[in-house]
PDB file of N, CA and C in Angstrom:
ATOM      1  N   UNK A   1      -4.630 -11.449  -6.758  1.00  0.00           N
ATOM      2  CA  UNK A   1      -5.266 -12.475  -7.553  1.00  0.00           C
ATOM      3  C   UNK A   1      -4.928 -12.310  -9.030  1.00  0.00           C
ATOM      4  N   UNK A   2      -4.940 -11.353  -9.825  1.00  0.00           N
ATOM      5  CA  UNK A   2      -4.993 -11.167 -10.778  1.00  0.00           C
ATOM      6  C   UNK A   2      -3.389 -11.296 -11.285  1.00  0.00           C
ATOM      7  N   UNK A   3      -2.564 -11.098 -10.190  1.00  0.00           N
ATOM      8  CA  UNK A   3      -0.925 -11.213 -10.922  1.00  0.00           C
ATOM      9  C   UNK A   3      -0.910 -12.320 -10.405  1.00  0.00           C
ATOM     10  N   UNK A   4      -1.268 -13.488  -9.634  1.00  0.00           N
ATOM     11  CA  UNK A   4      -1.233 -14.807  -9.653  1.00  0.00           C
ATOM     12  C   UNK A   4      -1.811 -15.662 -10.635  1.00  0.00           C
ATOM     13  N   UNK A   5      -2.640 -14.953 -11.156  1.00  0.00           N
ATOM     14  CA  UNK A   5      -3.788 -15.440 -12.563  1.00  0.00           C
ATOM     15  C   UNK A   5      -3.093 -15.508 -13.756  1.00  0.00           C
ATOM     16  N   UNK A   6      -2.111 -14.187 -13.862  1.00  0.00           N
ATOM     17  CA  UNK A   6      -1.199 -13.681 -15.504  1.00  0.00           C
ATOM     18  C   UNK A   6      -0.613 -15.042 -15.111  1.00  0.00           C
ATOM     19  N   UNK A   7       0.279 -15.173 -13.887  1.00  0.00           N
ATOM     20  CA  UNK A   7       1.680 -15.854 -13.894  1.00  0.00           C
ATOM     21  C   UNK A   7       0.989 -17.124 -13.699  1.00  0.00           C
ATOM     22  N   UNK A   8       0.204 -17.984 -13.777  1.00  0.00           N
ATOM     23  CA  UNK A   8      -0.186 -19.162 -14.405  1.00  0.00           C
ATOM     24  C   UNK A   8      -0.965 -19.621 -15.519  1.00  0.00           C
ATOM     25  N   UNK A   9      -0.870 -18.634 -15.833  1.00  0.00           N
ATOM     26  CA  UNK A   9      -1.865 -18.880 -17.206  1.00  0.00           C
ATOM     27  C   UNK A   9      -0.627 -17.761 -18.716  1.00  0.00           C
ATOM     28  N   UNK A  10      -0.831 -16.556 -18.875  1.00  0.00           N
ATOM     29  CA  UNK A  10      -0.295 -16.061 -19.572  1.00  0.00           C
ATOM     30  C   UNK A  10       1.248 -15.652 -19.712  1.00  0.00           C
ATOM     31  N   UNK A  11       1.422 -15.501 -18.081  1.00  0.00           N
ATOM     32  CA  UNK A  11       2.598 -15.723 -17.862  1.00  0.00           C
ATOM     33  C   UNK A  11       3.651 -17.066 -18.107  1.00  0.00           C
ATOM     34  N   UNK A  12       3.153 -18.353 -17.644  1.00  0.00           N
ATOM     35  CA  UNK A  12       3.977 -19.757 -17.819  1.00  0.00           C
ATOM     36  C   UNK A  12       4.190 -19.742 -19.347  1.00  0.00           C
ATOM     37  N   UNK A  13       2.628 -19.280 -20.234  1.00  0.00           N
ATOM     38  CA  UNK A  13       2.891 -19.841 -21.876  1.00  0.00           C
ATOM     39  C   UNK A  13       4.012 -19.069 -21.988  1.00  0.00           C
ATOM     40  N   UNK A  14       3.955 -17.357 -21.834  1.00  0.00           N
ATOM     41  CA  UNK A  14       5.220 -16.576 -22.335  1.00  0.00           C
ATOM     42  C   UNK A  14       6.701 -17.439 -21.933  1.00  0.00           C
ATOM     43  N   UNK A  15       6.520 -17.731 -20.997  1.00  0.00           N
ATOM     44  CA  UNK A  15       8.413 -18.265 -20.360  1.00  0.00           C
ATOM     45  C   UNK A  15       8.406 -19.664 -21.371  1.00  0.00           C
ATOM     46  N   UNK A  16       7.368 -20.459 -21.228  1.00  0.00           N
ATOM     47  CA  UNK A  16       7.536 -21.557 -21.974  1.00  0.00           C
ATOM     48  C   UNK A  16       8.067 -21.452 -23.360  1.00  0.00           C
ATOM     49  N   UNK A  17       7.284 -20.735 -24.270  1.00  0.00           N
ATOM     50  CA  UNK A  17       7.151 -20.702 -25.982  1.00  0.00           C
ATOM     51  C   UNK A  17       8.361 -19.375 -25.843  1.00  0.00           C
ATOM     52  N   UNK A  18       8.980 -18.270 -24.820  1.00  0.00           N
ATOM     53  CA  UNK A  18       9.815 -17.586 -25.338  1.00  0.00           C
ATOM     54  C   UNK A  18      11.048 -17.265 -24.486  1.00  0.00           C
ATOM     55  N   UNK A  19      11.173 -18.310 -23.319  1.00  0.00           N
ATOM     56  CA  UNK A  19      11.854 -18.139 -22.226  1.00  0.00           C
ATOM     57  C   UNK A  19      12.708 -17.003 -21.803  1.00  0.00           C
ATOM     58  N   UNK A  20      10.809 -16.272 -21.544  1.00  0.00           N
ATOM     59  CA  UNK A  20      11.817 -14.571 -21.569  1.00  0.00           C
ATOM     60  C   UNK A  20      10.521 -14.308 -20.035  1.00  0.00           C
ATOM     61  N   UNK A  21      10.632 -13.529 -19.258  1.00  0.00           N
ATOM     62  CA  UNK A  21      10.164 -13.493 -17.851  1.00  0.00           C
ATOM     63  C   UNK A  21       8.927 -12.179 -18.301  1.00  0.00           C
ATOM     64  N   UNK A  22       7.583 -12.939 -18.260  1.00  0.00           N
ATOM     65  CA  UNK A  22       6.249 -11.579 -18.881  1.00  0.00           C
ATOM     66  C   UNK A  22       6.276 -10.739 -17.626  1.00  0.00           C
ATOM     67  N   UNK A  23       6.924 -10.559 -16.358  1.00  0.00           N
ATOM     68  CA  UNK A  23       6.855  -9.550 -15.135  1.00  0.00           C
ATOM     69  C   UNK A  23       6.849  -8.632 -15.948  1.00  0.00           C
ATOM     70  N   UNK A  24       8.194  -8.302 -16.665  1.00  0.00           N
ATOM     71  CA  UNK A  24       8.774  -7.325 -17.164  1.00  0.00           C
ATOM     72  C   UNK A  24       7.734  -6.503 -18.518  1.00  0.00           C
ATOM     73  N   UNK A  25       6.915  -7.360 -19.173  1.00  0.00           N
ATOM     74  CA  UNK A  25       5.654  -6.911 -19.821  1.00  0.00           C
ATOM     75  C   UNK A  25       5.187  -6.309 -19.282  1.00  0.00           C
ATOM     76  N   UNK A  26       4.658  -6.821 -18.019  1.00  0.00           N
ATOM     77  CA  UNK A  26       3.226  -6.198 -16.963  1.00  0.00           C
ATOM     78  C   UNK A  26       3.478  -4.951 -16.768  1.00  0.00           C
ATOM     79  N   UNK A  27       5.068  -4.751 -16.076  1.00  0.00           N
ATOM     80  CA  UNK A  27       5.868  -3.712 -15.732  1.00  0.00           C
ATOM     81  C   UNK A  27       5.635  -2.481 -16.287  1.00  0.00           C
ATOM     82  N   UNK A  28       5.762  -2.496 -17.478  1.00  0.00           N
ATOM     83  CA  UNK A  28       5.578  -1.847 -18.543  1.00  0.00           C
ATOM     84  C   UNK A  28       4.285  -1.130 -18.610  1.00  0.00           C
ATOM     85  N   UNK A  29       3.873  -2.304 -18.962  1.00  0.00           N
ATOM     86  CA  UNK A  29       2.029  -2.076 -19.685  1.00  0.00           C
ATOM     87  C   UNK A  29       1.376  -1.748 -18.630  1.00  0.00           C
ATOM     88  N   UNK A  30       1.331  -1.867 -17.407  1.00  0.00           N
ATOM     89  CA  UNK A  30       0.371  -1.862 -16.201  1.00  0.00           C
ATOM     90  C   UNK A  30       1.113  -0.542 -15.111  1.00  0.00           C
ATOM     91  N   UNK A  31       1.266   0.815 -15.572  1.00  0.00           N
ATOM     92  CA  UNK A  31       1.995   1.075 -15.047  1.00  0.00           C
ATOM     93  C   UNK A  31       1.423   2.285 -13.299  1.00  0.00           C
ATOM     94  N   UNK A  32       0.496   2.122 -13.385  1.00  0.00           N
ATOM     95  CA  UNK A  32      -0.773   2.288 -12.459  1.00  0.00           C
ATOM     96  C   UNK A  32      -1.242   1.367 -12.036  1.00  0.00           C
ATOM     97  N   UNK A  33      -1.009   1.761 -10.240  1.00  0.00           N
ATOM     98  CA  UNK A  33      -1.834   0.446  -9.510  1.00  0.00           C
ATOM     99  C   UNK A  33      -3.289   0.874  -9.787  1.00  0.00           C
ATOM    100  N   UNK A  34      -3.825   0.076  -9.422  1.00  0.00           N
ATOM    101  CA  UNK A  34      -5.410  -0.234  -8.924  1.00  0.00           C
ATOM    102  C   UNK A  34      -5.849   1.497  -8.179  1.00  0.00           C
ATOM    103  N   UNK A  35      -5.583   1.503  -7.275  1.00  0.00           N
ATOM    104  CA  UNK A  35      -5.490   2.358  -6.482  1.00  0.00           C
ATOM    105  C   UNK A  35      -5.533   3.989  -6.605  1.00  0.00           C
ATOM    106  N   UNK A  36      -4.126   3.723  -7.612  1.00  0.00           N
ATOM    107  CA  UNK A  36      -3.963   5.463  -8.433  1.00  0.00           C
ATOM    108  C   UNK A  36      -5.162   5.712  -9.205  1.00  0.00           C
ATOM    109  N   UNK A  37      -5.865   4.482  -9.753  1.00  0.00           N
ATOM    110  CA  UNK A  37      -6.564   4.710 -11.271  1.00  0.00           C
ATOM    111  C   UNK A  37      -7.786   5.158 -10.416  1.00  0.00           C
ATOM    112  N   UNK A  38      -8.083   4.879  -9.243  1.00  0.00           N
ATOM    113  CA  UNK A  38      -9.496   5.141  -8.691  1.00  0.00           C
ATOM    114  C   UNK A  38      -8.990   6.427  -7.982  1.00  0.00           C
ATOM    115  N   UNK A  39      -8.028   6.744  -7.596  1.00  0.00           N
ATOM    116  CA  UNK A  39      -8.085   8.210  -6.763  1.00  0.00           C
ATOM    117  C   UNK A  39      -8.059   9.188  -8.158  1.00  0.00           C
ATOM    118  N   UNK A  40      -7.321   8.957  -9.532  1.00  0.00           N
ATOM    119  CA  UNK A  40      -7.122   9.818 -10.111  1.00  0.00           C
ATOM    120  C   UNK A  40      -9.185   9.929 -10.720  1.00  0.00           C
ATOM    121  N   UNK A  41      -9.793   8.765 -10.914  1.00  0.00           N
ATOM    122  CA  UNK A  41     -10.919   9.231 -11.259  1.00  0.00           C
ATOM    123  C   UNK A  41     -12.023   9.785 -10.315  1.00  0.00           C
ATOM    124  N   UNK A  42     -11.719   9.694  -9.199  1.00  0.00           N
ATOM    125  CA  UNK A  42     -12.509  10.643  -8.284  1.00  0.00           C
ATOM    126  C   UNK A  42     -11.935  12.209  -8.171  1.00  0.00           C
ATOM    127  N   UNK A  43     -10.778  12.246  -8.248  1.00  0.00           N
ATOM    128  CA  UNK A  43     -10.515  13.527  -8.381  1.00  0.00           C
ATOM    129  C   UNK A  43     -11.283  14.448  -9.953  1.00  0.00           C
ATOM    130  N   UNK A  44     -11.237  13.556 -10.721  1.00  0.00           N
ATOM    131  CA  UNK A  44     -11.929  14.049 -11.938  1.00  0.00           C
ATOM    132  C   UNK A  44     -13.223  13.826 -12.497  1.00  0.00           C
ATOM    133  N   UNK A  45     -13.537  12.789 -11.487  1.00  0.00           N
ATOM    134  CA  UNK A  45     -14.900  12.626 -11.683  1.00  0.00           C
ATOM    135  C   UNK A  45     -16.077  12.839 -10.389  1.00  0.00           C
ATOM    136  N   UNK A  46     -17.207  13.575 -10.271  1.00  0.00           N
ATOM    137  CA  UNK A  46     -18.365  13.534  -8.526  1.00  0.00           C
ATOM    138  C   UNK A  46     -18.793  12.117  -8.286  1.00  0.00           C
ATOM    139  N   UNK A  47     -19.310  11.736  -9.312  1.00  0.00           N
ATOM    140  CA  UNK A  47     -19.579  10.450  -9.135  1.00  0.00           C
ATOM    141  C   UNK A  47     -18.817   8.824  -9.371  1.00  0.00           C
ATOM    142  N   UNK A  48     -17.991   8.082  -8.902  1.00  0.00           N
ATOM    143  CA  UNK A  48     -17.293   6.691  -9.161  1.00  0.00           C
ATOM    144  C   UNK A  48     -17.785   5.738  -8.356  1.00  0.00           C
ATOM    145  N   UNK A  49     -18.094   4.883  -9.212  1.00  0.00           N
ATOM    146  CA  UNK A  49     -19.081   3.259  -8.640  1.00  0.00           C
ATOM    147  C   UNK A  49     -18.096   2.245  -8.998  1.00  0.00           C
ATOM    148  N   UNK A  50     -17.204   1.512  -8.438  1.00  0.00           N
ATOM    149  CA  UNK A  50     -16.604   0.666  -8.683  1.00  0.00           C
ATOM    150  C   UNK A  50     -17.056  -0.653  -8.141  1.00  0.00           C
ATOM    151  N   UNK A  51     -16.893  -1.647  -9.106  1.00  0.00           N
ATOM    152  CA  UNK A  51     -17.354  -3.178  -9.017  1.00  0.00           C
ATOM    153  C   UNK A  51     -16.322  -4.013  -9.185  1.00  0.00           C
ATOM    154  N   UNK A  52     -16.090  -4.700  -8.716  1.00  0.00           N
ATOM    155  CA  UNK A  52     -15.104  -6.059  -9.208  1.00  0.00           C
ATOM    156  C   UNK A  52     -15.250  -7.665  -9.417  1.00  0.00           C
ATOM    157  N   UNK A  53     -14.497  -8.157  -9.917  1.00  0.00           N
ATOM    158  CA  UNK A  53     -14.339  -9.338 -10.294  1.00  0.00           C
ATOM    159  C   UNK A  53     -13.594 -10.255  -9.070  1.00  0.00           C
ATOM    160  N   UNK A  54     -13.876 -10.337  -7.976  1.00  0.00           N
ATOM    161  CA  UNK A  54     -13.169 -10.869  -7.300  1.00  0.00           C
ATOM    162  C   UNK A  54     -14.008 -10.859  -5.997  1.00  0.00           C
ATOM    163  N   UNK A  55     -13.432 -10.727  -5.048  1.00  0.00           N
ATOM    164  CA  UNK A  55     -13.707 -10.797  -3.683  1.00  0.00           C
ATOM    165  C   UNK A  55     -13.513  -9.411  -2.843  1.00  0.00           C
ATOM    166  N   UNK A  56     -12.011  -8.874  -2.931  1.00  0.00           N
ATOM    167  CA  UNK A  56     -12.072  -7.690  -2.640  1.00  0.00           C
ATOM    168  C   UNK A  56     -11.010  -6.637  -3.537  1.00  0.00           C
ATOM    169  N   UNK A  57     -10.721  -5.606  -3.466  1.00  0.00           N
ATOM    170  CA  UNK A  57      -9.406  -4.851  -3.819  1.00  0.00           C
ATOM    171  C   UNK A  57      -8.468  -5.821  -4.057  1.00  0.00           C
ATOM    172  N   UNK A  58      -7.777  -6.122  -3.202  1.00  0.00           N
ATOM    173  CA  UNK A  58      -6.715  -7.351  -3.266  1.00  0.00           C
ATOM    174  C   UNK A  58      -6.593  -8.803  -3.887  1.00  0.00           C
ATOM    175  N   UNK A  59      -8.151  -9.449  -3.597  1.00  0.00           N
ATOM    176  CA  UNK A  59      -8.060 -10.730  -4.252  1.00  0.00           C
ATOM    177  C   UNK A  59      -9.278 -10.453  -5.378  1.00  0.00           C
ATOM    178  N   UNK A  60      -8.872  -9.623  -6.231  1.00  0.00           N
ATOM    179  CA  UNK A  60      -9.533  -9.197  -7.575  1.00  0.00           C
ATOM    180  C   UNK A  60      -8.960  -9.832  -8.739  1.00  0.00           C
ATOM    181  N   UNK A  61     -10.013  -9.942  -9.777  1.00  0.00           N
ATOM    182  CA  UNK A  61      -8.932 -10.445 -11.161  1.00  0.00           C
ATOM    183  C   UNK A  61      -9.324  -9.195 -11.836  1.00  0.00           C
ATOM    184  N   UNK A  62     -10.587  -8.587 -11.842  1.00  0.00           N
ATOM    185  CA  UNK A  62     -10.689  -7.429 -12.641  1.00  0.00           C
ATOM    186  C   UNK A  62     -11.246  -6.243 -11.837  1.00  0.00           C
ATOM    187  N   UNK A  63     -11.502  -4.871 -12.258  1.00  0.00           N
ATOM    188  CA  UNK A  63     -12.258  -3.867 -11.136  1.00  0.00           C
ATOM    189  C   UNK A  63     -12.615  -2.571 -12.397  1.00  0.00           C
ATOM    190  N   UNK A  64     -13.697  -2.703 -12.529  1.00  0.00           N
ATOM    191  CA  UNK A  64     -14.619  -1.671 -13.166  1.00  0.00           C
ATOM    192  C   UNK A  64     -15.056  -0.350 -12.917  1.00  0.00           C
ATOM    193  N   UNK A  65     -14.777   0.503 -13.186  1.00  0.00           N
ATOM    194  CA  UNK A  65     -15.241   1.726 -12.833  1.00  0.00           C
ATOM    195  C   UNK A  65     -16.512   2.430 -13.782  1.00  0.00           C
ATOM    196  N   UNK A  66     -17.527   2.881 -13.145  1.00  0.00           N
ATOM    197  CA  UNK A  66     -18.096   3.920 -13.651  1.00  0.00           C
ATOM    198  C   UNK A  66     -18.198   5.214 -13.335  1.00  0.00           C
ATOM    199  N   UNK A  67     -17.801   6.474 -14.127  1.00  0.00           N
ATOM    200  CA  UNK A  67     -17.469   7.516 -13.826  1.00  0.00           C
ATOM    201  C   UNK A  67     -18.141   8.750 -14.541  1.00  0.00           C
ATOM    202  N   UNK A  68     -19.119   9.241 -13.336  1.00  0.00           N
ATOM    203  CA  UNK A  68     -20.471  10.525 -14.279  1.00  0.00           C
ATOM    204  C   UNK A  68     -19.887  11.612 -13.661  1.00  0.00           C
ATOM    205  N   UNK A  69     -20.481  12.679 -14.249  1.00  0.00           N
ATOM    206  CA  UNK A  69     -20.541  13.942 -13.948  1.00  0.00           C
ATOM    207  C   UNK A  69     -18.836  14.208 -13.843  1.00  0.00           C
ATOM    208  N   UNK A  70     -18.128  14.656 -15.000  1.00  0.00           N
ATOM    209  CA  UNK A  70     -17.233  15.075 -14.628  1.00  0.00           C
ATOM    210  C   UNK A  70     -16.791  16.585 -14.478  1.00  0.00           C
ATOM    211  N   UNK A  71     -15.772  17.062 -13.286  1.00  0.00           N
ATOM    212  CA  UNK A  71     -15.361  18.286 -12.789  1.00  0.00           C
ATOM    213  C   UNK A  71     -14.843  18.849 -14.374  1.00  0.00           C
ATOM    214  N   UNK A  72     -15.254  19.556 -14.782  1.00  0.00           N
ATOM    215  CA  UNK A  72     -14.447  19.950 -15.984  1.00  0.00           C
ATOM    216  C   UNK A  72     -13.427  20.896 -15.765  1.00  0.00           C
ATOM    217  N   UNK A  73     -14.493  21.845 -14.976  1.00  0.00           N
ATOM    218  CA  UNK A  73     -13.396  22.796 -14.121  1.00  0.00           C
ATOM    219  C   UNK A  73     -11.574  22.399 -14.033  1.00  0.00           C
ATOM    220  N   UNK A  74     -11.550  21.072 -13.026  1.00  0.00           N
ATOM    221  CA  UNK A  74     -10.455  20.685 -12.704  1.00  0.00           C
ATOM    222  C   UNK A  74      -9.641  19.705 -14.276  1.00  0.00           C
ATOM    223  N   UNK A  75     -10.349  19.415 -15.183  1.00  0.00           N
ATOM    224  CA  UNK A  75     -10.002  18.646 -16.302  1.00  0.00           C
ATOM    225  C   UNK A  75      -9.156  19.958 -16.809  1.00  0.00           C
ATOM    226  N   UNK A  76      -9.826  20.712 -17.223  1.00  0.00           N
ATOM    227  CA  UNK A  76      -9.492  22.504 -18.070  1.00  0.00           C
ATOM    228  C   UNK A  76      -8.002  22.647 -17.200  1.00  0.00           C
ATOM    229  N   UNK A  77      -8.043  23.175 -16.206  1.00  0.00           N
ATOM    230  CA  UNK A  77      -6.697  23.669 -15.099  1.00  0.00           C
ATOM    231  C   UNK A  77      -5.892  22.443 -15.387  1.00  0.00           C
ATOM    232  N   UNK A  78      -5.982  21.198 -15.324  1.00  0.00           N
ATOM    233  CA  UNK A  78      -5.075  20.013 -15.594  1.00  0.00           C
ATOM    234  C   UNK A  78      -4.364  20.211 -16.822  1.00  0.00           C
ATOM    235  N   UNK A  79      -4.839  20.440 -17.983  1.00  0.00           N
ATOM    236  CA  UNK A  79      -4.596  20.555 -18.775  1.00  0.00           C
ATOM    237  C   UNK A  79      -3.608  22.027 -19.339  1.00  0.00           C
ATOM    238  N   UNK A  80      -3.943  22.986 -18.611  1.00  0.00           N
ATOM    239  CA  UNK A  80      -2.925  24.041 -18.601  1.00  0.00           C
ATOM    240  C   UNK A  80      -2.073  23.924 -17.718  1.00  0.00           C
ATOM    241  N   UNK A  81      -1.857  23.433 -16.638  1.00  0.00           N
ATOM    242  CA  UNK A  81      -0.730  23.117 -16.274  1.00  0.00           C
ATOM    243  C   UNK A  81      -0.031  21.797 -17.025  1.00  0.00           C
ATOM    244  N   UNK A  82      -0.205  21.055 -17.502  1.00  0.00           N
ATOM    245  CA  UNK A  82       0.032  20.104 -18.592  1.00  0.00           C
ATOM    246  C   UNK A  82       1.023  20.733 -19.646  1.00  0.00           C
ATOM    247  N   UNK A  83       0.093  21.662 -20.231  1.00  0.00           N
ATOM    248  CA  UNK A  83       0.929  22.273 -21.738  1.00  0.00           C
ATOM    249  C   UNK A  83       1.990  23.303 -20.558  1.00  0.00           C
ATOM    250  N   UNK A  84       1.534  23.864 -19.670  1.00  0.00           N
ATOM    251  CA  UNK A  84       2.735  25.194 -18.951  1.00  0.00           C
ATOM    252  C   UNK A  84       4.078  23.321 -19.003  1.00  0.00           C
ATOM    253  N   UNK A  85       3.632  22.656 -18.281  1.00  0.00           N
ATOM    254  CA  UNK A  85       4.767  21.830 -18.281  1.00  0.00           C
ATOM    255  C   UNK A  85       5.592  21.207 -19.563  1.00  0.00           C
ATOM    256  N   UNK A  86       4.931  21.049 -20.189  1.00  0.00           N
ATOM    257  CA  UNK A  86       5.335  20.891 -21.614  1.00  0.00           C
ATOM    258  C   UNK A  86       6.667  21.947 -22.318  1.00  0.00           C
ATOM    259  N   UNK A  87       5.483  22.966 -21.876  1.00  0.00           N
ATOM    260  CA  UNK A  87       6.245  24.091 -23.050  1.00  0.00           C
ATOM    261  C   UNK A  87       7.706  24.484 -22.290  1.00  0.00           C
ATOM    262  N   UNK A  88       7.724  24.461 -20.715  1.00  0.00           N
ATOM    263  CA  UNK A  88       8.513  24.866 -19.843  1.00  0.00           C
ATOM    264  C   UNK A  88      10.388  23.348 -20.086  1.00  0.00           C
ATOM    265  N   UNK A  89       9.335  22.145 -20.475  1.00  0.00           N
ATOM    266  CA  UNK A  89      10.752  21.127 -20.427  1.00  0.00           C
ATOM    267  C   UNK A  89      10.861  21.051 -21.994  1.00  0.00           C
ATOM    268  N   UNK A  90      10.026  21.859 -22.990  1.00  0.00           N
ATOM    269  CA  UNK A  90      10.549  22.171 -24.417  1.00  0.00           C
ATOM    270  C   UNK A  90      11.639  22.787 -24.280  1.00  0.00           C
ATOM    271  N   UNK A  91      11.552  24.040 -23.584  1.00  0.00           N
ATOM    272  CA  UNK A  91      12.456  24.974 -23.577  1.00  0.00           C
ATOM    273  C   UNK A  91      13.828  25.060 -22.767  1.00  0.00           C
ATOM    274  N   UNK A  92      13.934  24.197 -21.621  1.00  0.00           N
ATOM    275  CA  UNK A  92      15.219  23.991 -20.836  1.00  0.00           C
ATOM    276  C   UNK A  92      15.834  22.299 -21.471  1.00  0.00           C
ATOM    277  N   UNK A  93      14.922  21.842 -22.394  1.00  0.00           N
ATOM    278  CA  UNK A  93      15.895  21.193 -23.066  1.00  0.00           C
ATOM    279  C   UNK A  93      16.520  21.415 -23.889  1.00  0.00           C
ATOM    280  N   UNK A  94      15.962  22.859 -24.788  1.00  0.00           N
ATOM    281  CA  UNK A  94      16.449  23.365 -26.059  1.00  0.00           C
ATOM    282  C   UNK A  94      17.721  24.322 -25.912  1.00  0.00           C
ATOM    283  N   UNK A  95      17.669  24.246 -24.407  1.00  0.00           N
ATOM    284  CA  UNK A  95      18.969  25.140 -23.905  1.00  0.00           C
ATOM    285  C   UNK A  95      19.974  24.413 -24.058  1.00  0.00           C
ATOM    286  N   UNK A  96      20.044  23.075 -24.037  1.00  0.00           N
ATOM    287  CA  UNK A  96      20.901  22.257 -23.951  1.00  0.00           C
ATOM    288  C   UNK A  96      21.880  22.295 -25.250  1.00  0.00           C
ATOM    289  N   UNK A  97      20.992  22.325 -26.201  1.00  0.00           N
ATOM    290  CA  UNK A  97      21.812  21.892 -27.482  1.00  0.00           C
ATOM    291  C   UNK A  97      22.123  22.894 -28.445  1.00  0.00           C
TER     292      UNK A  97
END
């Protein structure tokens, strides 16, 4: 619903006024389904209440999350493996040059 919604409404003005194809925006900007954004906040969050704007998952225009009590535990460890990854593709790129 919601990428049938862009592509008649925000989508047609873009092609019209710049005859350039807004997929390739969305592409971009939207780069997480629906889907990822709710598994990644249950993994980080005990509690997720999701609501939507639509009918279901699929024929949605919008989908809301509320997200309490978060695992910090698992936020903390995310985050050091984060910087270990960081510091690890600092350094085998610096080999390069």
């Amino acid at each position: 619903m919601w990428t049938l919604g862009y592509k008649l409404s925000t989508g047609l003005e873009f092609k019209l006024k710049y005859g350039l194809d807004y997929d390739v925006i969305m592409d971009y900007e939207h780069i997480n389904t629906q889907q990822e954004i709710i598994e990644i906040c249950k993994y980080f969050f005990e509690n997720v209440k999701k609501s939507l704007f639509g009918l279901s998952d699929t024929f949605s225009f919008y989908t809301h999350l509320s997200c309490k009590r978060p695992n910090l535990q698992k936020a903390v460890d995310f985050m050091r493996i984060s910087e270990k990854e960081k510091k690890e593709t600092i350094v085998s790129s610096s080999a390069w040059h």
